[in-house]
C-alpha atoms as a PDB file:
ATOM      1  CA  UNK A   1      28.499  38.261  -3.729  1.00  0.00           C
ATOM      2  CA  UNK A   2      27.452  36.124  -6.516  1.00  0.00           C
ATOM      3  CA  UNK A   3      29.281  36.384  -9.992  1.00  0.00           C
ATOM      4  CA  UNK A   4      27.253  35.989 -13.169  1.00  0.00           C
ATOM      5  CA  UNK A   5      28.653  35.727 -16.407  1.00  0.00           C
ATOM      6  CA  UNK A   6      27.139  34.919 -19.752  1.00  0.00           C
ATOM      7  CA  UNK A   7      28.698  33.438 -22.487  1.00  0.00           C
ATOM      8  CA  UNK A   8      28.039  34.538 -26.262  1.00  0.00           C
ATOM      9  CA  UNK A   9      29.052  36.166 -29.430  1.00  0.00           C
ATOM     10  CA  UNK A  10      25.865  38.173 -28.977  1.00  0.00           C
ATOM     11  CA  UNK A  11      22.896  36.166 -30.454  1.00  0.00           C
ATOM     12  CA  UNK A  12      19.730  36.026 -29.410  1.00  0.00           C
ATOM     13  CA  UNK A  13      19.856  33.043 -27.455  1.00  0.00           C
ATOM     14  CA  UNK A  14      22.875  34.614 -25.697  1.00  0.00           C
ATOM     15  CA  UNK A  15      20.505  37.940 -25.015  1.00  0.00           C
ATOM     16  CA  UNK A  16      17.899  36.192 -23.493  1.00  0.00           C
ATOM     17  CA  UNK A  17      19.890  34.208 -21.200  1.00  0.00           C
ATOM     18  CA  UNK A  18      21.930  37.333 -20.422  1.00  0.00           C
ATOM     19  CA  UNK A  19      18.065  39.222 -19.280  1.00  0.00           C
ATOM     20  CA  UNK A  20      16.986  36.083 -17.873  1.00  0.00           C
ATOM     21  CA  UNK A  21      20.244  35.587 -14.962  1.00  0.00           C
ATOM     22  CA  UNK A  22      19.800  39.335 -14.831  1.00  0.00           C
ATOM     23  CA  UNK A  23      16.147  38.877 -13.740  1.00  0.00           C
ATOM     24  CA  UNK A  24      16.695  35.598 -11.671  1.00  0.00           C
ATOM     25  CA  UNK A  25      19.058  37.266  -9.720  1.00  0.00           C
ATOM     26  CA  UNK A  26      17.201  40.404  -8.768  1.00  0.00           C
ATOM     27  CA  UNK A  27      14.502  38.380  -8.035  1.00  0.00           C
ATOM     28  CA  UNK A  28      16.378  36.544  -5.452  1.00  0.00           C
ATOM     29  CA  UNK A  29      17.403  39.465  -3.806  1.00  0.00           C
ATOM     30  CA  UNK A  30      20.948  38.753  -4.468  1.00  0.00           C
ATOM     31  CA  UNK A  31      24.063  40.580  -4.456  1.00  0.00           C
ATOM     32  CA  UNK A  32      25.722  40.097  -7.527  1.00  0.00           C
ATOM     33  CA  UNK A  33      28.649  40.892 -10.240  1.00  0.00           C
ATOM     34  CA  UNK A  34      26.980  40.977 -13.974  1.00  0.00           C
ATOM     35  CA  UNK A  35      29.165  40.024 -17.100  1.00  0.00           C
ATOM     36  CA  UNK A  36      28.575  39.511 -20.543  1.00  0.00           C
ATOM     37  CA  UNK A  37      31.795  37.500 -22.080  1.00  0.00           C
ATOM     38  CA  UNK A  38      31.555  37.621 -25.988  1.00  0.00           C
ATOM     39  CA  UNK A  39      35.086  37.927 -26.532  1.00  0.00           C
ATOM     40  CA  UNK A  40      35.854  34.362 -28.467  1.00  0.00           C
ATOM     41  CA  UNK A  41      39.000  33.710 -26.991  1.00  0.00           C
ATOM     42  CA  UNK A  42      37.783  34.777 -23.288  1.00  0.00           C
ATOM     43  CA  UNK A  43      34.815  32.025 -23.821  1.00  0.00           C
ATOM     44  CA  UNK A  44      37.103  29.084 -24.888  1.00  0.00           C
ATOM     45  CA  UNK A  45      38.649  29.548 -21.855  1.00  0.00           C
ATOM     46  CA  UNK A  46      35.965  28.511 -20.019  1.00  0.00           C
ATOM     47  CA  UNK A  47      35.731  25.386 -22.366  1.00  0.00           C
ATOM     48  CA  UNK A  48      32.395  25.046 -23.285  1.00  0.00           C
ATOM     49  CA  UNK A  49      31.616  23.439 -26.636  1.00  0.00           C
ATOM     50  CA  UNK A  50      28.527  25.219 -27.236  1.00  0.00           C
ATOM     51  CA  UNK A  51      27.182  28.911 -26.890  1.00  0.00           C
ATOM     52  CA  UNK A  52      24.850  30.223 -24.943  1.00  0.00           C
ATOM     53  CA  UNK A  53      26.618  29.193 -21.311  1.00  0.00           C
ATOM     54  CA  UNK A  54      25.706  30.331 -17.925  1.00  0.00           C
ATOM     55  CA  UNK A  55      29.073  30.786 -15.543  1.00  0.00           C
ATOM     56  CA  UNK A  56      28.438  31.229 -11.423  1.00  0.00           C
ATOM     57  CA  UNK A  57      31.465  31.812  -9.338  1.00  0.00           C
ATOM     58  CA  UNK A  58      33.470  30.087 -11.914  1.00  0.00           C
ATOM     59  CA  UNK A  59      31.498  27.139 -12.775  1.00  0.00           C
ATOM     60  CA  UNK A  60      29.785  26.573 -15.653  1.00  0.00           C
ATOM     61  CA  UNK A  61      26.653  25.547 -15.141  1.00  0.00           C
ATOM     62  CA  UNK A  62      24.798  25.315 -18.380  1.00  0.00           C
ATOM     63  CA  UNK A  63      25.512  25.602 -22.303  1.00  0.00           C
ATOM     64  CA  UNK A  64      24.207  25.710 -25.573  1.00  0.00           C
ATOM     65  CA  UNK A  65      20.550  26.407 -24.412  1.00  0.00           C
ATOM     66  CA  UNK A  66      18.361  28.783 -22.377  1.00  0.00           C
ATOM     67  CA  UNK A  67      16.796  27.131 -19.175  1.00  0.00           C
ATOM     68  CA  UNK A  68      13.165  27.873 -17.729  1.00  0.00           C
ATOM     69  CA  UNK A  69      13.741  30.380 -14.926  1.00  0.00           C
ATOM     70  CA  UNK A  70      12.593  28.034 -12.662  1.00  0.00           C
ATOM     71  CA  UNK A  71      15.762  26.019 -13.605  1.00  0.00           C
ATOM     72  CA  UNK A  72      18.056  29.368 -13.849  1.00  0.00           C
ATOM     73  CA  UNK A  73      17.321  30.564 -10.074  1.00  0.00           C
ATOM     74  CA  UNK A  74      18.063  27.265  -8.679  1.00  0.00           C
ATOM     75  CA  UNK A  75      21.273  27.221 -10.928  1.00  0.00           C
ATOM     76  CA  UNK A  76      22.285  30.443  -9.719  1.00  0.00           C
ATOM     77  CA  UNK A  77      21.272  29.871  -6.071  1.00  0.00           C
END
């Protein structure tokens, strides 16, 4: 099972990505764990310097911008 978390203080950049791995991932057919991390503290952890950031078992994969789903499915694959 995949795990999915967004990071964001809740903007709308942070939304869309949020709907967009959301939609990716059903898409795919894939089993996965959904978060939403927009505690500040919880998303320096992760150490990314910009906001909004894509997480997948762990890694980041992207930050400070929203990627064409195209580019989000293959992220998340």
């Amino acid at each position: 099972m995949k795990k999915i978390q967004v990071l964001g203080p809740g903007c709308p950049s942070c939304d869309k990505l949020a709907d967009l791995a959301r939609q990716a991932a059903t898409e795919m057919a894939l089993e996965f764990e959904f978060e939403k991390v927009s505690d500040m503290n919880d998303i320096l952890a992760f150490g990314v310097p910009t906001t909004p950031a894509l997480v997948v078992d762990g890694e980041v994969k992207i930050c400070g911008r929203v990627p064409e789903m195209s580019e989000l499915k293959s992220m998340i694959a």
